[in-house]
C-alpha atoms as a PDB file:
ATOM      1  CA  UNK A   1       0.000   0.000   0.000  1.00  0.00           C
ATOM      2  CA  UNK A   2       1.155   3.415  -0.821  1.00  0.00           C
ATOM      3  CA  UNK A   3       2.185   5.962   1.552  1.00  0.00           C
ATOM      4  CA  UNK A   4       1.220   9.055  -0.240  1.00  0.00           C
ATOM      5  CA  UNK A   5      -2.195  10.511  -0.379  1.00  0.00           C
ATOM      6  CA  UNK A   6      -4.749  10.348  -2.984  1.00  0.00           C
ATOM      7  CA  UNK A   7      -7.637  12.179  -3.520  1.00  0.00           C
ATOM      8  CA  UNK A   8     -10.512   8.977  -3.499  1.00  0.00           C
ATOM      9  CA  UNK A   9     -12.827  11.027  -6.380  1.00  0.00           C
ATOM     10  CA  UNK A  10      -9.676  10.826  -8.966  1.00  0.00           C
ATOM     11  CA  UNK A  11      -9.953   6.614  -8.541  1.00  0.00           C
ATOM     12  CA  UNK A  12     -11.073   4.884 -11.094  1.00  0.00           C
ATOM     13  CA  UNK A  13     -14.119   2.848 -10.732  1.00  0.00           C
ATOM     14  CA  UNK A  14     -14.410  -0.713 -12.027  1.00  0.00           C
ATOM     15  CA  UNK A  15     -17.886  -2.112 -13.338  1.00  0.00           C
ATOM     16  CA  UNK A  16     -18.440  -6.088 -13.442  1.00  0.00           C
ATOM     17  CA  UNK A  17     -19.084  -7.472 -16.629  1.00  0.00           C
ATOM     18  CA  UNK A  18     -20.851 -10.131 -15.196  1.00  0.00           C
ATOM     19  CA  UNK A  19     -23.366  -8.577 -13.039  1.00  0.00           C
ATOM     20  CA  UNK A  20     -23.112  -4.612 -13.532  1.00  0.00           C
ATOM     21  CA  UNK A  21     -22.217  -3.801  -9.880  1.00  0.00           C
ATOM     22  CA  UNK A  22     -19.652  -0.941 -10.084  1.00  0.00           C
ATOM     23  CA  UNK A  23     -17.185  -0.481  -7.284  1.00  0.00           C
ATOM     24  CA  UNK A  24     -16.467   2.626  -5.823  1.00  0.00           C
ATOM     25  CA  UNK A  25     -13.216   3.271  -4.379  1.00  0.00           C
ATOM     26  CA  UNK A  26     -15.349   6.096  -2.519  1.00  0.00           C
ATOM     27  CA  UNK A  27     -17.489   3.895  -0.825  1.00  0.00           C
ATOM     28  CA  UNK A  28     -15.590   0.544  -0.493  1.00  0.00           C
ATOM     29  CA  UNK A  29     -16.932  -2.701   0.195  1.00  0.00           C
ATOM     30  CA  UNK A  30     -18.559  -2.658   3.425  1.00  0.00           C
ATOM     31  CA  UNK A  31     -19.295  -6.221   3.514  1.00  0.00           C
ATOM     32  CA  UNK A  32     -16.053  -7.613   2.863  1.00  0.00           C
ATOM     33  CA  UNK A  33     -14.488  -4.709   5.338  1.00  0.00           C
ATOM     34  CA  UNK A  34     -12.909  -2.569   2.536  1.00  0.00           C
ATOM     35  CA  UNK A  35     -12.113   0.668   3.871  1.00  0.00           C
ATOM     36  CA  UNK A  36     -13.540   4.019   1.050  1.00  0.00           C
ATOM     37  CA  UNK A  37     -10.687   5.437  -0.573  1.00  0.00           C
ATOM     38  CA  UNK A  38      -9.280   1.922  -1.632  1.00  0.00           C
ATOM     39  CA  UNK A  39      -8.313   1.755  -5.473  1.00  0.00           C
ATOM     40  CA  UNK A  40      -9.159  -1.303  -7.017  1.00  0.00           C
ATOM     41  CA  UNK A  41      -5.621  -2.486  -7.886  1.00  0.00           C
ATOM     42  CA  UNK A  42      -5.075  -2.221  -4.060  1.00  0.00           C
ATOM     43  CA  UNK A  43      -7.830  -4.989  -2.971  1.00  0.00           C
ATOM     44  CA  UNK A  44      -6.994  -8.474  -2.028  1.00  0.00           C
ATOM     45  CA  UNK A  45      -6.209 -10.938  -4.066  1.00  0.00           C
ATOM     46  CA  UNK A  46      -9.230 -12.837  -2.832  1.00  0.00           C
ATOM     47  CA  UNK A  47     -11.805 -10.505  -3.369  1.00  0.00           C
ATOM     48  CA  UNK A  48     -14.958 -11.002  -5.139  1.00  0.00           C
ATOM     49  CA  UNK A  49     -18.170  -8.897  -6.625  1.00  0.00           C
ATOM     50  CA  UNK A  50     -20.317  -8.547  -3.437  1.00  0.00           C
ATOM     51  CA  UNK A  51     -23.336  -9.254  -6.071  1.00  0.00           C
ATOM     52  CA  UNK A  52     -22.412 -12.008  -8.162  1.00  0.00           C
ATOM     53  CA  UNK A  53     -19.338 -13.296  -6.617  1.00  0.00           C
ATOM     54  CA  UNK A  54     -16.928 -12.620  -9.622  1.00  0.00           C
ATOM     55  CA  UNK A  55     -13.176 -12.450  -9.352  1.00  0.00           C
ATOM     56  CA  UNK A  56     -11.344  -9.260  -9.988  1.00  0.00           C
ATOM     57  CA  UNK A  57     -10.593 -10.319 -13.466  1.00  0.00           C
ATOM     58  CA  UNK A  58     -14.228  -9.787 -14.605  1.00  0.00           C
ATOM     59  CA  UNK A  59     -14.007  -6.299 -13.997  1.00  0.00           C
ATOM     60  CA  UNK A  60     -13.474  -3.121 -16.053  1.00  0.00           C
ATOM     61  CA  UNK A  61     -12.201   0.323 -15.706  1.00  0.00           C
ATOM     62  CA  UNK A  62     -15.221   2.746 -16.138  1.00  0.00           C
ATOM     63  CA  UNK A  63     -13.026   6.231 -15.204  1.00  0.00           C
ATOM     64  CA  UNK A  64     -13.784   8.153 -11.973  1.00  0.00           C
ATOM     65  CA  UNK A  65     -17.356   9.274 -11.262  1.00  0.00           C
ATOM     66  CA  UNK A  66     -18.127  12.261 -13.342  1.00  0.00           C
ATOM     67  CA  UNK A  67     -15.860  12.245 -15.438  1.00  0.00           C
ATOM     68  CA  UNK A  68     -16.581  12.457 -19.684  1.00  0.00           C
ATOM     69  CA  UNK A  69     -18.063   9.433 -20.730  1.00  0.00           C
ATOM     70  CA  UNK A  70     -16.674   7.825 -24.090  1.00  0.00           C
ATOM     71  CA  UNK A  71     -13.253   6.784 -25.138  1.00  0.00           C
ATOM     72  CA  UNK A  72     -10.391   9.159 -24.268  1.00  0.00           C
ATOM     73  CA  UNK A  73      -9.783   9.369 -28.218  1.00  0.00           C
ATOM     74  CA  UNK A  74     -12.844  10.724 -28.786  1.00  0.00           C
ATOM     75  CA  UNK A  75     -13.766  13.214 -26.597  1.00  0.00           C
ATOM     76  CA  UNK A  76     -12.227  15.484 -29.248  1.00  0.00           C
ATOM     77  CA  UNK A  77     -15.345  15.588 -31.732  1.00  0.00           C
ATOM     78  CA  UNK A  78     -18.242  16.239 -31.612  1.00  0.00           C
ATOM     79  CA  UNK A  79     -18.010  20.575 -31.484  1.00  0.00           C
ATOM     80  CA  UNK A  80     -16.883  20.070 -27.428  1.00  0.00           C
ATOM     81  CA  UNK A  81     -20.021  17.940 -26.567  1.00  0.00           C
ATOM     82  CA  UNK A  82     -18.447  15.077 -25.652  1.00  0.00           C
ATOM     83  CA  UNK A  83     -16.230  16.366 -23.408  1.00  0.00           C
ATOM     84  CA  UNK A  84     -18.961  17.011 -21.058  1.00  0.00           C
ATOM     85  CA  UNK A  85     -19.923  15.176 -17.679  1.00  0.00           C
ATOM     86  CA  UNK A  86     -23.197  12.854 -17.999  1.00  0.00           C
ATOM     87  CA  UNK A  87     -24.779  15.891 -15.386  1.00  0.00           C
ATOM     88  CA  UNK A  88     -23.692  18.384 -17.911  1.00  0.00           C
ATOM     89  CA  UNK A  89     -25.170  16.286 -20.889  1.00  0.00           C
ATOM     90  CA  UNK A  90     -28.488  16.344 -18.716  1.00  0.00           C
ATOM     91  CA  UNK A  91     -28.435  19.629 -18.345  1.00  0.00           C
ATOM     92  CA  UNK A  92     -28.172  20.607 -21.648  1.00  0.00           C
ATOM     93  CA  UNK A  93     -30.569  18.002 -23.455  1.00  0.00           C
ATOM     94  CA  UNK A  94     -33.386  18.636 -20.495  1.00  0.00           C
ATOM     95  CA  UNK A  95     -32.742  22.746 -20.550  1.00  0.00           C
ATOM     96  CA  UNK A  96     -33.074  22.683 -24.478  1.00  0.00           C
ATOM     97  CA  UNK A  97     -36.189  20.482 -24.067  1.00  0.00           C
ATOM     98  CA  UNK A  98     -37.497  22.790 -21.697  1.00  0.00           C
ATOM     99  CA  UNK A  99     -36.553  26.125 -23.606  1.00  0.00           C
ATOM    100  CA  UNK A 100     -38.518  25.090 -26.630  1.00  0.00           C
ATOM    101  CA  UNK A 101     -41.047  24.165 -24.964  1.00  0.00           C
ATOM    102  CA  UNK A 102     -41.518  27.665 -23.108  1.00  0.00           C
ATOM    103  CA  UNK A 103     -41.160  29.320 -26.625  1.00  0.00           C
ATOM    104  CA  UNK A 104     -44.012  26.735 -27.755  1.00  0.00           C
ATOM    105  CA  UNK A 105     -46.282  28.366 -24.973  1.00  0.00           C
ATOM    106  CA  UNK A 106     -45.459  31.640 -26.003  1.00  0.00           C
ATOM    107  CA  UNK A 107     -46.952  31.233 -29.618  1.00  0.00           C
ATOM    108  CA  UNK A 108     -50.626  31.805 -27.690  1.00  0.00           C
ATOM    109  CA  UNK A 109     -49.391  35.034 -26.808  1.00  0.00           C
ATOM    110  CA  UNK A 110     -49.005  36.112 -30.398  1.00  0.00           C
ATOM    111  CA  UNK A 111     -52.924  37.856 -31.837  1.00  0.00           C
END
């Protein structure tokens, strides 16, 4: 285990390919006494997915939590879009949705 600090949001999180349960380096693994801020390369050897009982080897890297979804290599295209956080994406697709439809209600204002 390393010495030096590091910020637990920064982790990557891993995502079983069996099951779907992510882990979270900021929450741990309560039932198999995992203390938050563990990365995933630092957990035993022996440990399993708490849902399905996979090994470690069944896992995936899925980034840190809010981070751009997509593959690094492409977070380039797409005029800046895809460099946004899934919130951000949200944000924009809901606030768009709910800009039109204000200037939809407007039209009845119009004689």
């Amino acid at each position: 285990m390393s010495t030096e600090a590091v910020d637990p949001q920064s982790l990557d999180r891993h995502e079983c390919r069996a099951c779907g349960y992510v882990y979270e380096p900021v929450k741990g693994d309560d039932k198999r006494q995992i203390p938050p801020g563990t990365a995933f390369e630092e957990l035993p050897a022996d440990w399993r997915c708490p849902v399905c009982g996979a090994k470690v080897t069944q896992f995936t890297s899925v980034g840190p939590a809010g981070a751009a979804s997509g593959f690094r290599e492409n977070l380039s295209y797409g005029l800046g879009v895809n460099q946004l956080t899934p919130g951000q994406k949200n944000l924009l697709i809901f606030g768009g949705l709910g800009l039109g439809f204000l200037l939809f209600l407007s039209l009845y204002g119009l004689q």
